[in-house]
Protein backbone atom coordinates (compact mmCIF):
# COMPACT_ATOMS: atom_id res chain seq x y z
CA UNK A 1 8.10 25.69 -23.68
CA UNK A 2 6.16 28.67 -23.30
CA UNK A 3 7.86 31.93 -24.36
CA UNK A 4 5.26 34.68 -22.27
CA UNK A 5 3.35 34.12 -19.21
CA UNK A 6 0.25 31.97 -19.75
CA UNK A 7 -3.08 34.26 -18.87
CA UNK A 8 -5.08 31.00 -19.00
CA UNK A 9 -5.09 27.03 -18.26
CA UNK A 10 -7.23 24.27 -19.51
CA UNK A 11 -10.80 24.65 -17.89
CA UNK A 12 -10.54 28.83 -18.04
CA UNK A 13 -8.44 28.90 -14.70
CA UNK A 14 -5.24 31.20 -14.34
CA UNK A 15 -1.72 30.37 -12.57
CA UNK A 16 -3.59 33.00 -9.76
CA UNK A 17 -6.51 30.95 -9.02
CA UNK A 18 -4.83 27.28 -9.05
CA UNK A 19 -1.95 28.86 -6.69
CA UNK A 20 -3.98 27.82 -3.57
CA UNK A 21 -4.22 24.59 -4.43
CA UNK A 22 -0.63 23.72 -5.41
CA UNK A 23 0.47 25.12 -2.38
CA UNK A 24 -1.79 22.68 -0.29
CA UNK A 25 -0.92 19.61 -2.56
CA UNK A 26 3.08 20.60 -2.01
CA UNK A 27 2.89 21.44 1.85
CA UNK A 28 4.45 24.73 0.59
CA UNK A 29 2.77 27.97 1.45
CA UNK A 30 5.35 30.43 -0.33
CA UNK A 31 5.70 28.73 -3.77
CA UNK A 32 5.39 30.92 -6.76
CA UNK A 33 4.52 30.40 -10.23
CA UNK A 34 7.02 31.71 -13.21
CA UNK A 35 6.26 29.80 -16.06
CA UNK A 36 3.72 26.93 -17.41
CA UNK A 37 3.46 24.76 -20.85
CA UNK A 38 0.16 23.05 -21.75
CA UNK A 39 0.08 20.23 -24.15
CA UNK A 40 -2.25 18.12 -25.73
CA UNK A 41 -2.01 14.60 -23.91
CA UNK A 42 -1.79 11.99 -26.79
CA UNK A 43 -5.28 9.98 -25.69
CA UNK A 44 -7.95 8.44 -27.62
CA UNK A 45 -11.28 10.20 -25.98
CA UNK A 46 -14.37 8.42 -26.82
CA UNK A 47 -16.50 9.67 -24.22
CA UNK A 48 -18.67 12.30 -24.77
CA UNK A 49 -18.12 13.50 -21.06
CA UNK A 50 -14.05 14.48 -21.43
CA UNK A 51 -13.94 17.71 -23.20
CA UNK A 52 -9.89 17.25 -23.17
CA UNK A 53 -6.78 16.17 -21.59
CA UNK A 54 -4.05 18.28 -21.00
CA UNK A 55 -0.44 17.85 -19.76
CA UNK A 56 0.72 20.46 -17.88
CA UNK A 57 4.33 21.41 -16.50
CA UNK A 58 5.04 24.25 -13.99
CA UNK A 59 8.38 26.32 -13.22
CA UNK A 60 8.37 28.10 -10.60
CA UNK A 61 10.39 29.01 -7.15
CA UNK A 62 9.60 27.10 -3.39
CA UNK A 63 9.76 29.31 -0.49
CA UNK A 64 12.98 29.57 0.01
CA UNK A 65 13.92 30.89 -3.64
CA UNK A 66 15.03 27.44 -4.87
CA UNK A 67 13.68 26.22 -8.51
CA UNK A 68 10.94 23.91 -8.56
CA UNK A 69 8.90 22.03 -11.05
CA UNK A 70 5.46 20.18 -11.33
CA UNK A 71 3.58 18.02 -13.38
CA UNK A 72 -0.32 17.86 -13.78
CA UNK A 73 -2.38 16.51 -16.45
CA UNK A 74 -6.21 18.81 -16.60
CA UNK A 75 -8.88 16.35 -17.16
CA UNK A 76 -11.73 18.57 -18.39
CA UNK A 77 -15.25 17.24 -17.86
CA UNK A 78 -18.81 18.13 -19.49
CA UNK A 79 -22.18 17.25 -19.58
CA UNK A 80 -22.61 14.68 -22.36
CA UNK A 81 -25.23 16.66 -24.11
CA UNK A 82 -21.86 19.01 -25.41
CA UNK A 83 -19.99 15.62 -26.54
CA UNK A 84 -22.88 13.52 -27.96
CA UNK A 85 -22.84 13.44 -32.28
CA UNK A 86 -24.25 16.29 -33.67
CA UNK A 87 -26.13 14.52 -35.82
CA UNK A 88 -28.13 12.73 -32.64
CA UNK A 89 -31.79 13.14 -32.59
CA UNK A 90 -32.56 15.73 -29.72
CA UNK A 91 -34.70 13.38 -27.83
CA UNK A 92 -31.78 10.44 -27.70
CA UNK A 93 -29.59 13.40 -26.78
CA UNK A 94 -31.71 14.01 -24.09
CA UNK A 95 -31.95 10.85 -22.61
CA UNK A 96 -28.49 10.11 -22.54
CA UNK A 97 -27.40 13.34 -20.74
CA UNK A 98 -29.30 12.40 -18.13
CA UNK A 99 -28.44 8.96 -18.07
CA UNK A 100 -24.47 9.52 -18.45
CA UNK A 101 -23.28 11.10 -14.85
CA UNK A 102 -21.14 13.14 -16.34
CA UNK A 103 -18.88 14.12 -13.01
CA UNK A 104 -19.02 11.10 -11.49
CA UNK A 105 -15.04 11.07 -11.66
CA UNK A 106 -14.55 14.00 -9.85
CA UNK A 107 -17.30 12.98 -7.54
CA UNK A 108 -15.65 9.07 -6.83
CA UNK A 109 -12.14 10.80 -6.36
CA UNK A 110 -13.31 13.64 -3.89
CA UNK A 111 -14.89 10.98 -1.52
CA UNK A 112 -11.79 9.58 -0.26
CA UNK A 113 -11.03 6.22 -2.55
CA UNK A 114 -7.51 6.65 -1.75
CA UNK A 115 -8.33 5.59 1.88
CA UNK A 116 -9.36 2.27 0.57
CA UNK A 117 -6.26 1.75 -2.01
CA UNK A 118 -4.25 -1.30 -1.20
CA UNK A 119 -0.43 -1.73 -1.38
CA UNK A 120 0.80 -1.16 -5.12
CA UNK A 121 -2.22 0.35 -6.29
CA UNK A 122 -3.86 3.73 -5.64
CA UNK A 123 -5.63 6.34 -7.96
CA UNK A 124 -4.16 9.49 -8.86
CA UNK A 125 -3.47 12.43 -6.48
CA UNK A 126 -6.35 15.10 -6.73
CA UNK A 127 -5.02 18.63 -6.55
CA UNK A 128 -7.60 20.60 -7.36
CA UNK A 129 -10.94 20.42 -8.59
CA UNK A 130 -12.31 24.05 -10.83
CA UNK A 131 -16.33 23.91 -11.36
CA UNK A 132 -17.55 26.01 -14.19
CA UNK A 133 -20.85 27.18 -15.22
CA UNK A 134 -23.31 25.24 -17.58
CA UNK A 135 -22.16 21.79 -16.08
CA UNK A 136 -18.47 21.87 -16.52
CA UNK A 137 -14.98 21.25 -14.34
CA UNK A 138 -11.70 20.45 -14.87
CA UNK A 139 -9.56 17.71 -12.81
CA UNK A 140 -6.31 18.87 -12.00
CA UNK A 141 -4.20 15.80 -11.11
CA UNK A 142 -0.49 14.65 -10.50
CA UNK A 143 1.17 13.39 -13.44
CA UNK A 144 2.02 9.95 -12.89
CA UNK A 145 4.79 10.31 -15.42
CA UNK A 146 4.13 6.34 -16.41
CA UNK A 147 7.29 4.12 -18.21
CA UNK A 148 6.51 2.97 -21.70
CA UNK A 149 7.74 -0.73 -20.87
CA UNK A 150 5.68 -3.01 -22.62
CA UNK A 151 2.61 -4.64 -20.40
CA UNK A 152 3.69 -8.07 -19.08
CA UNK A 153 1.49 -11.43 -18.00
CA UNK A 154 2.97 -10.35 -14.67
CA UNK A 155 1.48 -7.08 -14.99
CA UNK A 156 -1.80 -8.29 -15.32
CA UNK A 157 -1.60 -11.02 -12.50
CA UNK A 158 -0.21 -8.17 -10.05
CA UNK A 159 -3.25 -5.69 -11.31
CA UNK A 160 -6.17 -8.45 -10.44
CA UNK A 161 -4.69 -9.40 -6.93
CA UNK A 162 -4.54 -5.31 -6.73
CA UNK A 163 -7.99 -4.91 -7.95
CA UNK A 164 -9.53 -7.80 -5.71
CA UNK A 165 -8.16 -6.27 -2.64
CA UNK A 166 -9.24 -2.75 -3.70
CA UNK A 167 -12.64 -4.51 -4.38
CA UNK A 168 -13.19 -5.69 -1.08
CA UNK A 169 -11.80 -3.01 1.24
CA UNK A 170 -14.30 -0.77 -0.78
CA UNK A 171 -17.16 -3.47 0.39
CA UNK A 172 -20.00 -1.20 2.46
CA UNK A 173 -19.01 1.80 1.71
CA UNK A 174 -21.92 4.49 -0.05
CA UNK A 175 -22.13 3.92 -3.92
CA UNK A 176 -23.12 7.12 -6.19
CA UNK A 177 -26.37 7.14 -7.74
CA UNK A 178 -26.43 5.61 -10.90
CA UNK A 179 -29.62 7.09 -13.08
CA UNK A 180 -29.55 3.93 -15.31
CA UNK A 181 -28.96 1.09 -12.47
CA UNK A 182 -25.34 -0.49 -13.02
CA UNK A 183 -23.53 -0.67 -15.85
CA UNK A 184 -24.05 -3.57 -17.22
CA UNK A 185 -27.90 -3.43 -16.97
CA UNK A 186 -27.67 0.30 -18.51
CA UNK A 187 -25.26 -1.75 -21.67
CA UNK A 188 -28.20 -4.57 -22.05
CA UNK A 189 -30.70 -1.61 -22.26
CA UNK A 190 -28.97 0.92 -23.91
CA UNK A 191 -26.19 -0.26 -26.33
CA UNK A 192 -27.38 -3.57 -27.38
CA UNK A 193 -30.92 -3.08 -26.90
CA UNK A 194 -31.46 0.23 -28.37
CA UNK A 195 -28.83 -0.19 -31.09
CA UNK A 196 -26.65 -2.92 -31.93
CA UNK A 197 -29.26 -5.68 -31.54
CA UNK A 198 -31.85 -4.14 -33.82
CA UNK A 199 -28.70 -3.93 -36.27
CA UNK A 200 -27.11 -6.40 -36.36
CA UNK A 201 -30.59 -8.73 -37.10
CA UNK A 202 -31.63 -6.33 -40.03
CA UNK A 203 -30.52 -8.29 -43.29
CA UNK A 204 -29.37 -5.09 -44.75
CA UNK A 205 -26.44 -4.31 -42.40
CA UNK A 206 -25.01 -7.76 -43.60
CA UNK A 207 -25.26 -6.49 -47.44
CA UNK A 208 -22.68 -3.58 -46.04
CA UNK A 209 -19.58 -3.73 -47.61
CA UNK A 210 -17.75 -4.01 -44.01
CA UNK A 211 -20.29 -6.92 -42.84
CA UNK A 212 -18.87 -8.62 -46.55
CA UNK A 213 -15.54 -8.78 -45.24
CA UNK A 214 -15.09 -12.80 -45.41
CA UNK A 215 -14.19 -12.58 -41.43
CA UNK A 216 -17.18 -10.69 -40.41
CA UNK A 217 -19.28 -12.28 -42.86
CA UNK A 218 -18.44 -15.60 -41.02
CA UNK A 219 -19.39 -14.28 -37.73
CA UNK A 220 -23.34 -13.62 -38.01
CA UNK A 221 -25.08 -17.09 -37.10
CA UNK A 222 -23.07 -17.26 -33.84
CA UNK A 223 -23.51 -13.30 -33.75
CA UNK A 224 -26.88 -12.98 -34.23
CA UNK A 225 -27.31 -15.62 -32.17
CA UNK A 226 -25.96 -14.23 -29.53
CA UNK A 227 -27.71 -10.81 -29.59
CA UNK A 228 -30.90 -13.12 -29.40
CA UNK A 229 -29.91 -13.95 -26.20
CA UNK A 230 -28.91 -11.09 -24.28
CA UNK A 231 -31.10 -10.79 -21.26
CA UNK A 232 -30.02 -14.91 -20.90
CA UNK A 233 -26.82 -13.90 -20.59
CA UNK A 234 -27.59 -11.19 -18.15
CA UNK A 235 -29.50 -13.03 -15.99
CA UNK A 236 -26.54 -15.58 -15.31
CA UNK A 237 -25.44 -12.17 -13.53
CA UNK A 238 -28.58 -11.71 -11.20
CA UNK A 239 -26.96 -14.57 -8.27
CA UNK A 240 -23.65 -13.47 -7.96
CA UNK A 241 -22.08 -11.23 -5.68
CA UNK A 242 -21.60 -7.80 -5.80
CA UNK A 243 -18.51 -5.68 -5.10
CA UNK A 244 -17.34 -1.97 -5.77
CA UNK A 245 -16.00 -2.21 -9.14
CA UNK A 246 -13.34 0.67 -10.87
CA UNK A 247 -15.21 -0.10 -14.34
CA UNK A 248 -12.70 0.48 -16.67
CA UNK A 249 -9.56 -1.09 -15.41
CA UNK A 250 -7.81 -1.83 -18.81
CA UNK A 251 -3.83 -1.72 -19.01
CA UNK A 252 -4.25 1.23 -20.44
CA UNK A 253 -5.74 2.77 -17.27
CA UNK A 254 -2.92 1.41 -15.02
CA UNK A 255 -0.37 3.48 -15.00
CA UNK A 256 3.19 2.52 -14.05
CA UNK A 257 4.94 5.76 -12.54
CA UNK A 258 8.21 6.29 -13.39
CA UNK A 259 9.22 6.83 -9.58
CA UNK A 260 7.62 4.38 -8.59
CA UNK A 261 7.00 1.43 -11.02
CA UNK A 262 5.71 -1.09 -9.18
CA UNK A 263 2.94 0.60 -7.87
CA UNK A 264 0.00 1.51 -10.39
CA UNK A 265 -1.34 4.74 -10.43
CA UNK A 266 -5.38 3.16 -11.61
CA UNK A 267 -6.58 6.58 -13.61
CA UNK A 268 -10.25 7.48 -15.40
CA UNK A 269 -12.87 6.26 -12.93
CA UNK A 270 -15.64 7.66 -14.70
CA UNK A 271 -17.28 4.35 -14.98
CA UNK A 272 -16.99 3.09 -11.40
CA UNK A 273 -20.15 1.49 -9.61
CA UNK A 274 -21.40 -2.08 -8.20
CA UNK A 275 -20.73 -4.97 -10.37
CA UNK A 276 -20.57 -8.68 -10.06
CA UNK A 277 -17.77 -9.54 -8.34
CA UNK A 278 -14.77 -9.85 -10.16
CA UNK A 279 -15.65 -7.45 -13.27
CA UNK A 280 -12.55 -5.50 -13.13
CA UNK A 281 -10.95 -8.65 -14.74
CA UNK A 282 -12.88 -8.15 -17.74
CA UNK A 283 -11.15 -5.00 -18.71
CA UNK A 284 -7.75 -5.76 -17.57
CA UNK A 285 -7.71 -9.03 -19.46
CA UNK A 286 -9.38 -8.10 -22.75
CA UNK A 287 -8.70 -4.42 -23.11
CA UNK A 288 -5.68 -4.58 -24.75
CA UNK A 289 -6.90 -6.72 -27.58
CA UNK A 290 -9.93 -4.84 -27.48
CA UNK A 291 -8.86 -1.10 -28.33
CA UNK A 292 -5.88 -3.41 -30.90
CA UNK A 293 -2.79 -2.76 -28.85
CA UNK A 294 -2.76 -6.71 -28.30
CA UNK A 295 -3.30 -9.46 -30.17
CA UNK A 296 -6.43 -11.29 -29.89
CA UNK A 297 -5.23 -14.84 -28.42
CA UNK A 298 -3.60 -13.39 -25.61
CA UNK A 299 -6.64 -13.20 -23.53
CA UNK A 300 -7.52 -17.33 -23.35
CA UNK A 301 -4.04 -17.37 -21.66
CA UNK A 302 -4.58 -14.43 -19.30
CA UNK A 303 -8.09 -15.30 -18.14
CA UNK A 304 -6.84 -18.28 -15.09
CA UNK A 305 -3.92 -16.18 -13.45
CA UNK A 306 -6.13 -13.31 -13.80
CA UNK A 307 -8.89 -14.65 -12.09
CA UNK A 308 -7.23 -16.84 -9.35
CA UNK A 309 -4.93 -13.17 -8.66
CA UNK A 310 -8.20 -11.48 -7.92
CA UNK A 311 -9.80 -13.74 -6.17
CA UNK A 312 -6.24 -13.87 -4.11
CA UNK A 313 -6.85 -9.94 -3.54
CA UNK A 314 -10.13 -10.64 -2.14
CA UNK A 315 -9.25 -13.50 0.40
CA UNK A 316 -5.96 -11.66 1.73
CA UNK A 317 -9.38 -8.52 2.55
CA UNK A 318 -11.58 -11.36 4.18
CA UNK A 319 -13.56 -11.66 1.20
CA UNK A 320 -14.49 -15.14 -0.28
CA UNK A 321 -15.71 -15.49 -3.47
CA UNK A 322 -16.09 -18.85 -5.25
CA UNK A 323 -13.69 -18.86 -8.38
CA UNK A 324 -16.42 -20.61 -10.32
CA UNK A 325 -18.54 -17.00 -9.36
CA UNK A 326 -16.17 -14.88 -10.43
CA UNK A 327 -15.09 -17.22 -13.78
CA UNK A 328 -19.12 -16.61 -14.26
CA UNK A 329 -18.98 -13.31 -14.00
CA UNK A 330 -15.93 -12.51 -16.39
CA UNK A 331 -17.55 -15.01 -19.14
CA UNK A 332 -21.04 -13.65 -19.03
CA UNK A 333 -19.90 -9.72 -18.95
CA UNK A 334 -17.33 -10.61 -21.62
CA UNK A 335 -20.13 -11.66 -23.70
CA UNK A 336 -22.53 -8.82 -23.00
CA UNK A 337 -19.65 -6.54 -23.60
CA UNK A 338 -17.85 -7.40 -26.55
CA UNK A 339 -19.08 -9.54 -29.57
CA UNK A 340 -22.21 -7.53 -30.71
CA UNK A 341 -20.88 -3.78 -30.14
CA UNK A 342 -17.22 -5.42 -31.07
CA UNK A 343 -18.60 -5.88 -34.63
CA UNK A 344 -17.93 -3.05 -36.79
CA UNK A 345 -21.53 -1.08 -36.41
CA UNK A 346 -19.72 1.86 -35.61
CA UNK A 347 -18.29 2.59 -38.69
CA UNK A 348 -21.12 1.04 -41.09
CA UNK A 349 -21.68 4.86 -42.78
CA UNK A 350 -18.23 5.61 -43.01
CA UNK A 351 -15.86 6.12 -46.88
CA UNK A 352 -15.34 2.52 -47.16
CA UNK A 353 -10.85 2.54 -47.63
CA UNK A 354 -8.45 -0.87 -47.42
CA UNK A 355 -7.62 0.45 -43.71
CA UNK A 356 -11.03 0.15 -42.91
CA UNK A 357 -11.33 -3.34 -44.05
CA UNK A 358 -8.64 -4.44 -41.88
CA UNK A 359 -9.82 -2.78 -39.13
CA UNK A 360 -13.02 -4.36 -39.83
CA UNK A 361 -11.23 -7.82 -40.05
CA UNK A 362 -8.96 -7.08 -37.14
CA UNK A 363 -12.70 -6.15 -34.82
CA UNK A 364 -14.06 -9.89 -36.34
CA UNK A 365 -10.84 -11.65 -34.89
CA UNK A 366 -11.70 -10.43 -31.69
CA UNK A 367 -15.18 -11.11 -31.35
CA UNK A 368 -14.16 -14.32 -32.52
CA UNK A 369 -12.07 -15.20 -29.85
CA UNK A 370 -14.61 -13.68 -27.50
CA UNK A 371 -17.60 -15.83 -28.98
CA UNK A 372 -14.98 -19.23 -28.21
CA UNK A 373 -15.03 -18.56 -24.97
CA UNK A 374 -18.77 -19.29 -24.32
CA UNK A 375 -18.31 -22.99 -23.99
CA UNK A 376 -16.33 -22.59 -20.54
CA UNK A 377 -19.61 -20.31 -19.56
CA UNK A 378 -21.69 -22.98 -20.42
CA UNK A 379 -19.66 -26.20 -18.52
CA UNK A 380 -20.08 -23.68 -15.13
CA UNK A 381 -23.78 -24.10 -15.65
CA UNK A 382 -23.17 -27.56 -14.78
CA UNK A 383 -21.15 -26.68 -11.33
């Protein structure tokens, strides 16, 4: 709890200048602010575009003189060039701030995706939105105040019905502008192209001490394999339908409010865009295991009620999409996705410590789980 009056909020703003705006989002023209506290929210940012995250709570009085209190998180957003490595070459920098839209967020929220959410599923209220100079703004947004029950089976069956019907009810309407095409072409170009294919098929990234680790080691004939065969696998894409996709619709992203729990609050739409139809599984289904909040053989199990409760969402819209087209989809972005970045490239240069080994073993379980599932993407070839 703050102890003085705060002069300044995340982004630069003051209490002054976001007044306006949380008297529109409350409906209440004479609320006054007394008091704020900004906090760090706990939140692994890997993307170069999210400067920070900060959970914010505001005291203050309502019109009529009675105590009130408000919960935003700031989402504070940046051209990439600011959150790319230091060490980047400036040319690579430069190529990926322009191919990274850095406000696309902000942009995707703004245009009125909350007309489209279903029942049980909706993104997060927008209260405010700050621009700043040199290709900057902050997000102010409700604070879906999210339980910490553990993430069920159910959950994820719920989310893809969710998902599908979000999917289709955001069928036809205008896409942004994506400088690198969608986002799975820009990940066959960029990430495995550019940088973990080349890797990965140099003999000397195998002599690493992580790539030694006896469940990596075991990985690179079916791994290298793989990244041999990367536009294949793409191009199993190229017939299948298209829908609006969130992007990134892990658990992790699907917030449970505490007022509301059945309902998910579906947060961090910086990577939404056209997709093959039924790509929002991917994430929900394998992002747990992914990021190592789940274990790696939960996914097999997931993948049917996943996919038959999206493809549910989509039919209850109007929309019919063969299962065997959306099981395509899932397999084939799974593999694009997952088993050559999942390998531990990331952390090749790094002080090589025991945690790092497990976490280098813990990476090769998933792939490896990932890499099994190619077979069922290969008997749908024969559909």
């Amino acid at each position: 709890m703050t102890t003085s009056p705060v002069t300044f909020l995340p982004g630069g703003t003051t209490p002054g200048v976001l007044l306006p705006a949380l008297r529109r989002w409350t409906g209440d023209r004479g609320l006054e602010v007394d008091d704020v506290d900004c906090r760090p929210l706990p939140h692994d940012v890997s993307a170069p575009t999210t400067r920070g995250l900060t959970r914010v709570r505001i005291t203050g009085r309502d019109g009529s003189g009675a105590p009130v209190e408000l919960r935003l998180v700031a989402k504070e957003l940046q051209s990439a060039r600011y959150g790319l490595p230091p060490q980047m070459p400036d040319d690579a920098r430069a190529h990926l701030d322009v191919l990274i839209p850095w406000r696309l967020e902000a942009d995707v929220l703004a245009s009125g995706v909350a007309d489209d959410a279903p029942p049980g599923l909706r993104p997060p209220a927008v209260v405010a939105v700050e621009e700043q100079p040199e290709d900057r703004l902050t997000l102010w947004l409700e604070d879906a105040d999210p339980v910490e029950a553990p993430w069920t089976a159910a959950d994820t069956e719920r989310a893809a019905e969710a998902l599908g019907r979000l999917a289709a009810r955001r069928r036809g309407r205008p896409t942004p502008s994506l400088p690198g095409g969608d986002f799975l072409t820009t990940y066959r170009d960029e990430q495995l192209g550019t940088w973990a294919v080349p890797w990965l098929l140099d003999d000397a990234t195998w002599a690493t001490p992580l790539f030694g680790v006896p469940e990596v080691a075991a990985l690179r004939d079916e791994v290298c394999g793989l990244a041999r065969r990367v536009d294949d696998v793409h191009a199993r894409l190229a017939p299948l339908p298209v829908l609006p996709a969130h992007g990134d619709a892990t658990p992790m992203n699907l917030l449970r409010p505490a007022a509301a729990p059945d309902t998910f609050v579906l947060v961090d739409w910086a990577m939404t865009g056209p997709a093959p139809a039924g790509f929002d599984v991917v994430p929900l289904v394998f992002g747990r295991a992914e990021c190592g909040l789940g274990p790696a053989d939960e996914v097999p199990a997931l993948l049917g009620p996943a996919l038959a409760g999206y493809a549910r969402g989509l039919a209850d819209e109007g929309v019919d999409v063969p299962l065997a087209d959306l099981e395509t989809a899932v397999l084939a972005a799974a593999l694009l996705r997952y088993p050559c970045t999942g390998m531990p490239l990331h952390v090749l240069f790094e002080p090589v410590t025991d945690e790092l080994l497990a976490y280098a073993a813990r990476r090769a379980r998933f792939v490896r789980m990932v890499l099994d599932l190619e077979p069922r993407l290969t008997a749908l070839s024969g559909r």
